[in-house]
Protein backbone atom coordinates (compact mmCIF):
# COMPACT_ATOMS: atom_id res chain seq x y z
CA UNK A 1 5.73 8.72 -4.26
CA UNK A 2 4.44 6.97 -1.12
CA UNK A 3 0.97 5.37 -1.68
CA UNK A 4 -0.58 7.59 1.50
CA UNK A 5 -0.67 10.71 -1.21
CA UNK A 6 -2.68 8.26 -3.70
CA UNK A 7 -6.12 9.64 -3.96
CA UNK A 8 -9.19 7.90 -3.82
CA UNK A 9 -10.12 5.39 -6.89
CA UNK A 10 -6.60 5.31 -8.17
CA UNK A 11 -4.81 2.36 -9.13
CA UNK A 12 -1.14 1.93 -8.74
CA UNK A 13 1.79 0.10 -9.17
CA UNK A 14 3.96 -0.65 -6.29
CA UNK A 15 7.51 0.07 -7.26
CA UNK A 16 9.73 -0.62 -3.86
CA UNK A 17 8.60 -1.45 -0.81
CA UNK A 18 11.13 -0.06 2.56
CA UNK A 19 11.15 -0.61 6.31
CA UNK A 20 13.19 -3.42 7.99
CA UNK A 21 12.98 -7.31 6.85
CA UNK A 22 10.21 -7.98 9.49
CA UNK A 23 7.86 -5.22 7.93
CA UNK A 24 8.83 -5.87 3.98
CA UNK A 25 8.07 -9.81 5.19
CA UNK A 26 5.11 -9.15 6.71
CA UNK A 27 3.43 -6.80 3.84
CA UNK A 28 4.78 -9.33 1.23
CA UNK A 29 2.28 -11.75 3.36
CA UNK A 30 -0.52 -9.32 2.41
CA UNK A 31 0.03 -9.55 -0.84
CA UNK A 32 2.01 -5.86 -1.43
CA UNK A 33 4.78 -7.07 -3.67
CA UNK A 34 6.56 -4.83 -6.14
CA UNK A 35 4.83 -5.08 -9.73
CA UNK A 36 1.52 -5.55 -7.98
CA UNK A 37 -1.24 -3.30 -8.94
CA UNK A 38 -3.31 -1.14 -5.77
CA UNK A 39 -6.30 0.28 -5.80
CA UNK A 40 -6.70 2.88 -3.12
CA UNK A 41 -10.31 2.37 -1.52
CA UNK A 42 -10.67 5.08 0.85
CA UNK A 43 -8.52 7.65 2.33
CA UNK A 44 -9.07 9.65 5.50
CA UNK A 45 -5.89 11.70 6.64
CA UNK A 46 -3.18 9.80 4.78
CA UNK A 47 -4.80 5.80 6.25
CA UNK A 48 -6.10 4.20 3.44
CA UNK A 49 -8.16 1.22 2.37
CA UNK A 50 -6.74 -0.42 -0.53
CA UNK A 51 -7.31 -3.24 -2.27
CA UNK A 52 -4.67 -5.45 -3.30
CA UNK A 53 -5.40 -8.73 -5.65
CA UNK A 54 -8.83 -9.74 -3.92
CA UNK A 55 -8.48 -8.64 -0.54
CA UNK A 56 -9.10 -5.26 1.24
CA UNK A 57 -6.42 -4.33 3.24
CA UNK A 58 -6.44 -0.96 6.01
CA UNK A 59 -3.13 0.59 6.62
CA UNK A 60 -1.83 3.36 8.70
CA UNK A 61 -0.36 6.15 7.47
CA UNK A 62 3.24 5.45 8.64
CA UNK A 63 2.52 1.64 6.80
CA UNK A 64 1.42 3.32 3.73
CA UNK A 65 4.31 5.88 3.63
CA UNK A 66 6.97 2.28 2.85
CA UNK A 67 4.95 1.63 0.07
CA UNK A 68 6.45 3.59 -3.13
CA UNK A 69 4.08 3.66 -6.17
């Protein structure tokens, strides 16, 4: 499931990450990378908080929606 349905205080486990090479590159820079756990924050409307390693990352919805868990 994408991590947008997550609810709040859950941890997951990124399984696959989609979107094109720029957008995989770019959220591998953040530190999203598949085996890593996520801890969703806060969620309004499907745009989360998370927090990935030690960092606290927002994300829109159609960001969070590449992220499978």
């Amino acid at each position: 499931m994408p991590l947008s349905l997550c609810s709040n205080n859950s941890t997951c486990t990124i399984k696959k990450i989609g979107g094109g090479s720029s957008v995989r590159q770019h959220l591998n820079s953040l530190g999203f990378n598949t085996g890593t756990n996520v801890r969703v924050v806060s969620s309004l409307d499907g745009n989360l908080i998370v927090q990935v390693k030690d960092s606290r990352i927002a994300l829109d919805r159609s960001m969070a929606n590449k992220i499978m868990v």
